[in-house]
PDB file of N, CA and C in Angstrom:
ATOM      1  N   UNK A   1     172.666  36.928 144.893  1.00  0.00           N
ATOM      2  CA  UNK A   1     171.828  37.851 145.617  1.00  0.00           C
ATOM      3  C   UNK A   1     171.298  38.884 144.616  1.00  0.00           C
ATOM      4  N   UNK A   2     169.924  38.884 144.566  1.00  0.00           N
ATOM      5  CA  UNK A   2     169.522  39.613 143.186  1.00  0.00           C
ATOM      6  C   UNK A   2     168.835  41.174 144.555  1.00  0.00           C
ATOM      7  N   UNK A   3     168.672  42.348 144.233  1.00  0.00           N
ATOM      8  CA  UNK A   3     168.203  43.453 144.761  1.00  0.00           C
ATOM      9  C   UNK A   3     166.651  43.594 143.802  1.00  0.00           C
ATOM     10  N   UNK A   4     165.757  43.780 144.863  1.00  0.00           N
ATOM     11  CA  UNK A   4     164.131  43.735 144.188  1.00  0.00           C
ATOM     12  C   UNK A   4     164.156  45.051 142.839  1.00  0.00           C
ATOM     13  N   UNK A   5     165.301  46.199 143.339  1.00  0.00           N
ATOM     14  CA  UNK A   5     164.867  47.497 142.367  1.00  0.00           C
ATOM     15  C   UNK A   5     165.455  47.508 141.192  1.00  0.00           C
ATOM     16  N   UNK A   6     166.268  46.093 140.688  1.00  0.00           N
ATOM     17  CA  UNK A   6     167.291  45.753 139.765  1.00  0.00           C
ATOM     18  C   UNK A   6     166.237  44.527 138.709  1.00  0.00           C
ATOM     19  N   UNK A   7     165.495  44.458 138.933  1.00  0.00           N
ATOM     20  CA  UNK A   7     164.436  43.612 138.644  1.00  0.00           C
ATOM     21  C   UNK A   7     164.128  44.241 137.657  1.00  0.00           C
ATOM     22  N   UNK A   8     163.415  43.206 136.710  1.00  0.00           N
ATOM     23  CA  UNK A   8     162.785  43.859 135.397  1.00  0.00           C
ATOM     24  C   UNK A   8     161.410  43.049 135.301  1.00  0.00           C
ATOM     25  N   UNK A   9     160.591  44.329 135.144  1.00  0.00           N
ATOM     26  CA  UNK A   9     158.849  43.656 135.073  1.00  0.00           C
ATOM     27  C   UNK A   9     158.929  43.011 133.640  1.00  0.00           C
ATOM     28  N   UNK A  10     158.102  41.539 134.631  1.00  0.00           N
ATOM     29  CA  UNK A  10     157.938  40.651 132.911  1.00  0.00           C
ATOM     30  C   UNK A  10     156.675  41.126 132.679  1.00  0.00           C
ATOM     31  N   UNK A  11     155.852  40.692 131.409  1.00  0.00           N
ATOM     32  CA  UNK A  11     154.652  41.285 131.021  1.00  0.00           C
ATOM     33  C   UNK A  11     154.030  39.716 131.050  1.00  0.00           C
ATOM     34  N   UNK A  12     152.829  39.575 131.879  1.00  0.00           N
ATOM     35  CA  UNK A  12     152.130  38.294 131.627  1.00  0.00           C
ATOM     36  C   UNK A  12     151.581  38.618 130.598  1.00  0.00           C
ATOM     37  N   UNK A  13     151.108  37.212 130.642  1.00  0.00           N
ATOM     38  CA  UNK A  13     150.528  36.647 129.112  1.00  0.00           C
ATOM     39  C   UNK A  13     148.492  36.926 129.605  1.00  0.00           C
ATOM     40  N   UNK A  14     148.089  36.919 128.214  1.00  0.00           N
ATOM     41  CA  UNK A  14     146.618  37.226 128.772  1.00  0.00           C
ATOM     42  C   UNK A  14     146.166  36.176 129.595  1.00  0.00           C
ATOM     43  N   UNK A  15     146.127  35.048 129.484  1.00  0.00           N
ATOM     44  CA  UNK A  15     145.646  33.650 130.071  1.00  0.00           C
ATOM     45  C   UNK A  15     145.925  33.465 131.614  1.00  0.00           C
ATOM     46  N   UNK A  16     147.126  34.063 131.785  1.00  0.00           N
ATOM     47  CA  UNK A  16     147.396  33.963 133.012  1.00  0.00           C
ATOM     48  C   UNK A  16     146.602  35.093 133.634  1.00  0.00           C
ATOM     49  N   UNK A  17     146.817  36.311 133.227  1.00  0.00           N
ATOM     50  CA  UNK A  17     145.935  37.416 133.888  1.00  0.00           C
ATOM     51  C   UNK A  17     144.514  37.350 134.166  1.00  0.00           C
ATOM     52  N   UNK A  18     144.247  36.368 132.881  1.00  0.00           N
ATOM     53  CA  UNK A  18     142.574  35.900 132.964  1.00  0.00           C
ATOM     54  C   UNK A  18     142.596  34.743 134.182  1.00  0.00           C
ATOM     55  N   UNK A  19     143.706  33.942 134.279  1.00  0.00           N
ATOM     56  CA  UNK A  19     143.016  32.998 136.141  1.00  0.00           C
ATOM     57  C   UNK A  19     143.170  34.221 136.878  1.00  0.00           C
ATOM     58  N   UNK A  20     144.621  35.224 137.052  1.00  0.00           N
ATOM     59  CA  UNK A  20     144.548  35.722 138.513  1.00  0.00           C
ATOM     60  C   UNK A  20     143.523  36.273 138.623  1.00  0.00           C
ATOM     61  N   UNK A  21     142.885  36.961 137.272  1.00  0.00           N
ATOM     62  CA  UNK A  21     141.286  37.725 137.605  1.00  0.00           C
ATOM     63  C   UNK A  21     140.183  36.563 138.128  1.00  0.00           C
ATOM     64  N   UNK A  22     140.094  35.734 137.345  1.00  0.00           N
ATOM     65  CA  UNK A  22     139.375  34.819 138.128  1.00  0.00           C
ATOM     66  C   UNK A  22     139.512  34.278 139.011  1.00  0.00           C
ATOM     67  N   UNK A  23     140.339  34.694 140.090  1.00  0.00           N
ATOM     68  CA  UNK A  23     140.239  34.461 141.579  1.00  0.00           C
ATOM     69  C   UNK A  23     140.508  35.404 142.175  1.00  0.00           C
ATOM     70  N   UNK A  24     140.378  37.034 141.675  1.00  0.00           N
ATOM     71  CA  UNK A  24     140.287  37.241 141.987  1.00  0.00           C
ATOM     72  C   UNK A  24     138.292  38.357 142.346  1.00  0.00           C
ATOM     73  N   UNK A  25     138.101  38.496 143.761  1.00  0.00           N
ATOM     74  CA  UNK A  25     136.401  39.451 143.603  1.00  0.00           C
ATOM     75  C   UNK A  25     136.120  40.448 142.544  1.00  0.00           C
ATOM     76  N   UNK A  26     135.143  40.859 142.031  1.00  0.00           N
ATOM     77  CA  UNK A  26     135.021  41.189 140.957  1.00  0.00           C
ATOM     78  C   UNK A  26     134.982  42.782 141.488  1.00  0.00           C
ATOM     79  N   UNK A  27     134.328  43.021 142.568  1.00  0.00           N
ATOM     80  CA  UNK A  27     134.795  44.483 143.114  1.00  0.00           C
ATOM     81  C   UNK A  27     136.484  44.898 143.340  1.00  0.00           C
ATOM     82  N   UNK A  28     137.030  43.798 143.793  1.00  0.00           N
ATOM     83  CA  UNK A  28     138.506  44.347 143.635  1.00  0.00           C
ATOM     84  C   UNK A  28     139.004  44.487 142.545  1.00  0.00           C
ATOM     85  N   UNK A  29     138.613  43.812 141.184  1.00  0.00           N
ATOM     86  CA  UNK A  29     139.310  44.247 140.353  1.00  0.00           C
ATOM     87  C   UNK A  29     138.699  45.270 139.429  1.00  0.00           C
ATOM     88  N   UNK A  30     137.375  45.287 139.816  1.00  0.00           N
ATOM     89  CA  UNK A  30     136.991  47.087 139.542  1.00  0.00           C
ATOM     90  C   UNK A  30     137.437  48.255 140.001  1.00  0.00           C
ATOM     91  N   UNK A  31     137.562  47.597 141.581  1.00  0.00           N
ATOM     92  CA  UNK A  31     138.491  48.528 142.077  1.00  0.00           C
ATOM     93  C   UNK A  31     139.922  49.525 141.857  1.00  0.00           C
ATOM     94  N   UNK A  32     140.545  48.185 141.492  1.00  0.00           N
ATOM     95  CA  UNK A  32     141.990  48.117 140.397  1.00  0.00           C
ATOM     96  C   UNK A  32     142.072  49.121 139.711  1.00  0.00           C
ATOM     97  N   UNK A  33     140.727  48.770 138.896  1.00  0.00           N
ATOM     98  CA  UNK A  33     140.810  49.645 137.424  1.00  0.00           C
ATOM     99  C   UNK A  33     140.060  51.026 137.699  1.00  0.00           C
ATOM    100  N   UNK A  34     139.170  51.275 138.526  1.00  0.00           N
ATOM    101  CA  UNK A  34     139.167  52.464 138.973  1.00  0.00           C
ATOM    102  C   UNK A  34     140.398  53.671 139.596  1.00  0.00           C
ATOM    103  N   UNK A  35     141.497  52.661 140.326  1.00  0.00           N
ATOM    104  CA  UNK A  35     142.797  53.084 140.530  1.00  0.00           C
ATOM    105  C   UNK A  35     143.386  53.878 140.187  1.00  0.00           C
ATOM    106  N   UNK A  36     143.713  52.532 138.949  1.00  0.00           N
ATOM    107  CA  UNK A  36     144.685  53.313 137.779  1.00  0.00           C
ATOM    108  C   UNK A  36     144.545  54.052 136.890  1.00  0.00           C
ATOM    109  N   UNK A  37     142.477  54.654 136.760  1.00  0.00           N
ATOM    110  CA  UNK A  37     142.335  55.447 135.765  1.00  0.00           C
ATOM    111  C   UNK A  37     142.017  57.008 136.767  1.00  0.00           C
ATOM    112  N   UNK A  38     141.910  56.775 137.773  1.00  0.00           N
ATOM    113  CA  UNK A  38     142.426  57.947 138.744  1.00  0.00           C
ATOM    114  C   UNK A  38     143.245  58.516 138.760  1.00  0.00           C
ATOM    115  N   UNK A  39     144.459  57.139 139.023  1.00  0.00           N
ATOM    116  CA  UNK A  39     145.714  57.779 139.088  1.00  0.00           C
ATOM    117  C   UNK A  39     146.206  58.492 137.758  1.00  0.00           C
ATOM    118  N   UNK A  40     146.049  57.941 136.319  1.00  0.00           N
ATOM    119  CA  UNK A  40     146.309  58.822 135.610  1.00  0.00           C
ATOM    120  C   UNK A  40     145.351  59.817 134.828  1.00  0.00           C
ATOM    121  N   UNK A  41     144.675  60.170 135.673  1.00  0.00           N
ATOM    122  CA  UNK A  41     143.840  61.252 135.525  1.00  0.00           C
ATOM    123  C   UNK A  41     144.822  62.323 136.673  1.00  0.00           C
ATOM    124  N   UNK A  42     145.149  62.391 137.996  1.00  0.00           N
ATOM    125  CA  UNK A  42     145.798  63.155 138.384  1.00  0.00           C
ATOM    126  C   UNK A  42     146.884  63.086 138.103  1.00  0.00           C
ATOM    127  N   UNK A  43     147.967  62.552 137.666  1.00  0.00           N
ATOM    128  CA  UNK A  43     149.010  62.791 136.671  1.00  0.00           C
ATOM    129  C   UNK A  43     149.083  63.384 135.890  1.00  0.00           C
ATOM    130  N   UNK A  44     147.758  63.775 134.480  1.00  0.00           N
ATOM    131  CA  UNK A  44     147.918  64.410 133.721  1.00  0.00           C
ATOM    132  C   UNK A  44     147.326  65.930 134.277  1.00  0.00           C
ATOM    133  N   UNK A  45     147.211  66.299 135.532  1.00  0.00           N
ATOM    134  CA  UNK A  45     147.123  67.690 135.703  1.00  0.00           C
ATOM    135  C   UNK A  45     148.090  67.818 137.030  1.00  0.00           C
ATOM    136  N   UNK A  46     149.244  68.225 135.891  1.00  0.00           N
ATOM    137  CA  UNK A  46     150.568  68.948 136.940  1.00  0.00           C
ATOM    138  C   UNK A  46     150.882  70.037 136.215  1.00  0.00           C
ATOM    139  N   UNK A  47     151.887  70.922 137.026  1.00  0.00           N
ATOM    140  CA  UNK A  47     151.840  72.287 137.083  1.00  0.00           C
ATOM    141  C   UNK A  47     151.714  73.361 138.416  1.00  0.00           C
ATOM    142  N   UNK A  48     152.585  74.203 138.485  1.00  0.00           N
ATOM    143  CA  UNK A  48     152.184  74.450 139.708  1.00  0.00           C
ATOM    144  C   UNK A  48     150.875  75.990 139.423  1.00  0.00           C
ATOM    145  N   UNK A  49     150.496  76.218 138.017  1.00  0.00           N
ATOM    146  CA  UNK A  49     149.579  77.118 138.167  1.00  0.00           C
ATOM    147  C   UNK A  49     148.471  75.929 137.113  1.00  0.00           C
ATOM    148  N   UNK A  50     147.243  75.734 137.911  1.00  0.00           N
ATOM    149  CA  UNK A  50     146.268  74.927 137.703  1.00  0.00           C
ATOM    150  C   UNK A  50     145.201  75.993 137.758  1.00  0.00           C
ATOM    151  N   UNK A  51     144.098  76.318 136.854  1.00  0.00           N
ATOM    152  CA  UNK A  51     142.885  76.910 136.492  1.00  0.00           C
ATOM    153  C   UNK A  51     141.840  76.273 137.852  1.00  0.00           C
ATOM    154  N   UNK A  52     140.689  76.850 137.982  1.00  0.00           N
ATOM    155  CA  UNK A  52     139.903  76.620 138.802  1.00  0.00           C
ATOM    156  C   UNK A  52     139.608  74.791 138.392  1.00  0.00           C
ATOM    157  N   UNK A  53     138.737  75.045 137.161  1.00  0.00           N
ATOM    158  CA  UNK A  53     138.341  74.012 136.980  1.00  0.00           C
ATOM    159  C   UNK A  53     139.439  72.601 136.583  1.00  0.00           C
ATOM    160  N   UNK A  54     140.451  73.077 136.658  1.00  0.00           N
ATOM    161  CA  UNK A  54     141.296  71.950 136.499  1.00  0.00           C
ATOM    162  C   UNK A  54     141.731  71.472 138.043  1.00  0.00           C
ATOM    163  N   UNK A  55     142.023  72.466 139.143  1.00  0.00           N
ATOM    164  CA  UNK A  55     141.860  71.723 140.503  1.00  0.00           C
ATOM    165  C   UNK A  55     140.938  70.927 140.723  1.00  0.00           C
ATOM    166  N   UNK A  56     139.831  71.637 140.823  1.00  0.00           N
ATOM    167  CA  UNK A  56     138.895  70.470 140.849  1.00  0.00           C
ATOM    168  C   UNK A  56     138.859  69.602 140.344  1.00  0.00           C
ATOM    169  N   UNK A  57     138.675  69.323 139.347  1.00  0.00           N
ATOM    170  CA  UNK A  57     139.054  67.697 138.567  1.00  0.00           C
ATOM    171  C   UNK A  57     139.830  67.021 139.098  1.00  0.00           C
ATOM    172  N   UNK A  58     141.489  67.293 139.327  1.00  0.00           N
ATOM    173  CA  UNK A  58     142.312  67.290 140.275  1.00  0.00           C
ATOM    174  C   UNK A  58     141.736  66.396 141.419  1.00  0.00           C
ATOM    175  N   UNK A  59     140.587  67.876 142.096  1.00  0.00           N
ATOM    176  CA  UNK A  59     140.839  66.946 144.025  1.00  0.00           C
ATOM    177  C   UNK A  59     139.773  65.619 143.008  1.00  0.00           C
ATOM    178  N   UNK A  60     138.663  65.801 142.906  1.00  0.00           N
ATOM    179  CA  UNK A  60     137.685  64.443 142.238  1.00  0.00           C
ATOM    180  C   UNK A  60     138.416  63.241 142.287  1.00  0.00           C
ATOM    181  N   UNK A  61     139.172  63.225 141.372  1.00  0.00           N
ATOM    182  CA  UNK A  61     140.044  62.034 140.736  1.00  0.00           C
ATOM    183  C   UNK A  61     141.067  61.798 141.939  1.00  0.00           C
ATOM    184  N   UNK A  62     141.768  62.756 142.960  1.00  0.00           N
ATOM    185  CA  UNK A  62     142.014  62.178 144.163  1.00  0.00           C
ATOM    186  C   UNK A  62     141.106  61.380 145.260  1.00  0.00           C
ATOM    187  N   UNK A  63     139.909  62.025 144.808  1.00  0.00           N
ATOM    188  CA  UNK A  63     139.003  61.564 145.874  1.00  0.00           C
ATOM    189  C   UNK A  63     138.735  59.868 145.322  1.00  0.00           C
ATOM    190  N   UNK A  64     138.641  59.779 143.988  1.00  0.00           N
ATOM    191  CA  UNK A  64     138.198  58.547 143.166  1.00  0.00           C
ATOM    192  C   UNK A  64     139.313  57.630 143.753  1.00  0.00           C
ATOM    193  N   UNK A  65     140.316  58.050 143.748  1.00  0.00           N
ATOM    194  CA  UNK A  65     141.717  57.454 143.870  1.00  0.00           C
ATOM    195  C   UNK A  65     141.410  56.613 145.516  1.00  0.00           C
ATOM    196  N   UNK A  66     141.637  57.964 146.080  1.00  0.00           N
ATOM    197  CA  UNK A  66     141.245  57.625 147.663  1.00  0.00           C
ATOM    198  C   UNK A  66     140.187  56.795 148.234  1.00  0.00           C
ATOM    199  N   UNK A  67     138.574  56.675 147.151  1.00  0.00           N
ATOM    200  CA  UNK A  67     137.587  55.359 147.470  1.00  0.00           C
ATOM    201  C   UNK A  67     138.574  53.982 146.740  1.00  0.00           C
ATOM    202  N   UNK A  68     138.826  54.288 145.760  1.00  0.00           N
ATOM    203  CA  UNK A  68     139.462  52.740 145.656  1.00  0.00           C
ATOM    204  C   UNK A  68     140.643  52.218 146.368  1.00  0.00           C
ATOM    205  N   UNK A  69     141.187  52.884 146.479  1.00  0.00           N
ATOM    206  CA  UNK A  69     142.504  52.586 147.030  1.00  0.00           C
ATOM    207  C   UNK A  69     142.334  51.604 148.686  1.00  0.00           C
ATOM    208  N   UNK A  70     141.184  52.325 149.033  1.00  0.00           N
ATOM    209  CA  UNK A  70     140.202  52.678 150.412  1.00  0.00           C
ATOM    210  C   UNK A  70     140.493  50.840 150.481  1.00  0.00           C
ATOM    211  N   UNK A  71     139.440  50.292 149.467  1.00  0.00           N
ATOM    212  CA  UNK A  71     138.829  48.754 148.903  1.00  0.00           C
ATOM    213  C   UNK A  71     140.263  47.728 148.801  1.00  0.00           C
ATOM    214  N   UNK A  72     140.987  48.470 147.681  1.00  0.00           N
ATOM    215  CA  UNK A  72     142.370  48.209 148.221  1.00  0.00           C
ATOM    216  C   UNK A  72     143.146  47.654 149.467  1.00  0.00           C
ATOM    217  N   UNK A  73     142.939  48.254 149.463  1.00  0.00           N
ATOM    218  CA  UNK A  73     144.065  48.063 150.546  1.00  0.00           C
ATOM    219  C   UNK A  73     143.342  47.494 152.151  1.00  0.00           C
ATOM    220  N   UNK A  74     141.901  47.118 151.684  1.00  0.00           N
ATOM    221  CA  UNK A  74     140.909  46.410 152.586  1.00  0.00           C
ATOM    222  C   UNK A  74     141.322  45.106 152.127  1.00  0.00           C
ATOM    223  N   UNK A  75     141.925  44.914 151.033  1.00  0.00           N
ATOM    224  CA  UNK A  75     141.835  43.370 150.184  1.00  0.00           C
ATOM    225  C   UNK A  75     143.195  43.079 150.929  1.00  0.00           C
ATOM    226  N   UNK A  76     144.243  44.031 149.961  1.00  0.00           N
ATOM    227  CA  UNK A  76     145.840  43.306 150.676  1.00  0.00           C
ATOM    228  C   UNK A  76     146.510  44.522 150.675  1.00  0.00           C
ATOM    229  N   UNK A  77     147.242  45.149 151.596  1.00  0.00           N
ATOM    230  CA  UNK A  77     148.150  46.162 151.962  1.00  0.00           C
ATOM    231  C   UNK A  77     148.727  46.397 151.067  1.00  0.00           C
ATOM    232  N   UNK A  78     149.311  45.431 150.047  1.00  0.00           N
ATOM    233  CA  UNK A  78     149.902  46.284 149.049  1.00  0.00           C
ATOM    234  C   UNK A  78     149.217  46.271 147.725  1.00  0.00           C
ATOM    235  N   UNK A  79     148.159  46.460 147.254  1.00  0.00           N
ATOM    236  CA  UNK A  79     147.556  46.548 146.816  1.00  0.00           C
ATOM    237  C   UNK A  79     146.706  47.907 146.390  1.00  0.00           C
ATOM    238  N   UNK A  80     147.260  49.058 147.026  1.00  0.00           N
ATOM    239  CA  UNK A  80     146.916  50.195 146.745  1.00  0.00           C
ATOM    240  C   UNK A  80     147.842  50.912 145.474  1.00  0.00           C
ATOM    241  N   UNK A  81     147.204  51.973 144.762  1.00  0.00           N
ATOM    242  CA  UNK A  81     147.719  52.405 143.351  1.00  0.00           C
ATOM    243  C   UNK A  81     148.128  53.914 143.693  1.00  0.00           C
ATOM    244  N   UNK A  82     149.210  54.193 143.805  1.00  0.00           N
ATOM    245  CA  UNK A  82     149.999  55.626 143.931  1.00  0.00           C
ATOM    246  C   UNK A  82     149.862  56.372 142.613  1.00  0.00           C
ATOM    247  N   UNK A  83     149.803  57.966 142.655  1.00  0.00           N
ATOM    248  CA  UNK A  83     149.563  58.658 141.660  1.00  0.00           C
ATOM    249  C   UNK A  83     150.842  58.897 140.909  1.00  0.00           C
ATOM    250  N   UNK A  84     152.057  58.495 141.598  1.00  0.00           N
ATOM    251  CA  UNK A  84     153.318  58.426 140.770  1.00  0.00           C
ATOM    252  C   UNK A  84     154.283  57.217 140.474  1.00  0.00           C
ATOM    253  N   UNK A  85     153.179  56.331 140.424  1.00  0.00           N
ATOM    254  CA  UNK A  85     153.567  54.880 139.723  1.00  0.00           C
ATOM    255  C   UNK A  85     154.080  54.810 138.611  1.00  0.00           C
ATOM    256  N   UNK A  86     154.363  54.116 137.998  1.00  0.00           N
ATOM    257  CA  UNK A  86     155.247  53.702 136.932  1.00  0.00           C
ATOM    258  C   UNK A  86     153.932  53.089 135.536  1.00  0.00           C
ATOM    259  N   UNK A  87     152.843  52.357 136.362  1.00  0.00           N
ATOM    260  CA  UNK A  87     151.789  52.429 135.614  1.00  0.00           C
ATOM    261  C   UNK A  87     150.294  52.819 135.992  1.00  0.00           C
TER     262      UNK A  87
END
């Protein structure tokens, strides 16, 4: 009996990543990558005293987060990208 959180991420190989991309829509995996460069765009502004212009950037890149995620999770439920992911 193996537990899913005891698991260790393997790293695919490019070839393989290149079929799942190729099946997968080309908006979802823009989508993807819009995601994850959201998500660590609001990651790198923490703190609990944030400058004007750094909130804003802030909500933006939530909002960026929030259209893709949107597409996301239109494709497959789990398929949406959290701002305190692991990647």
């Amino acid at each position: 009996m193996t537990a899913s959180h005891l698991l260790v991420p393997v790293p695919i190989p490019d070839r393989v990543a290149a079929l799942i991309g190729a099946c997968t829509p080309p908006h979802i995996l823009q989508a993807e990558y819009d995601a994850a460069c959201a998500a660590r765009e609001v990651r790198s502004f923490r703190g609990p005293r944030l400058c004007v212009e750094d909130q804003a950037d802030r909500e933006q890149a939530l909002a960026e987060l929030a259209r893709a995620n949107k597409i996301l999770a239109a494709h497959h439920p789990l398929l949406p990208v959290h701002p305190g992911a692991p990647w």
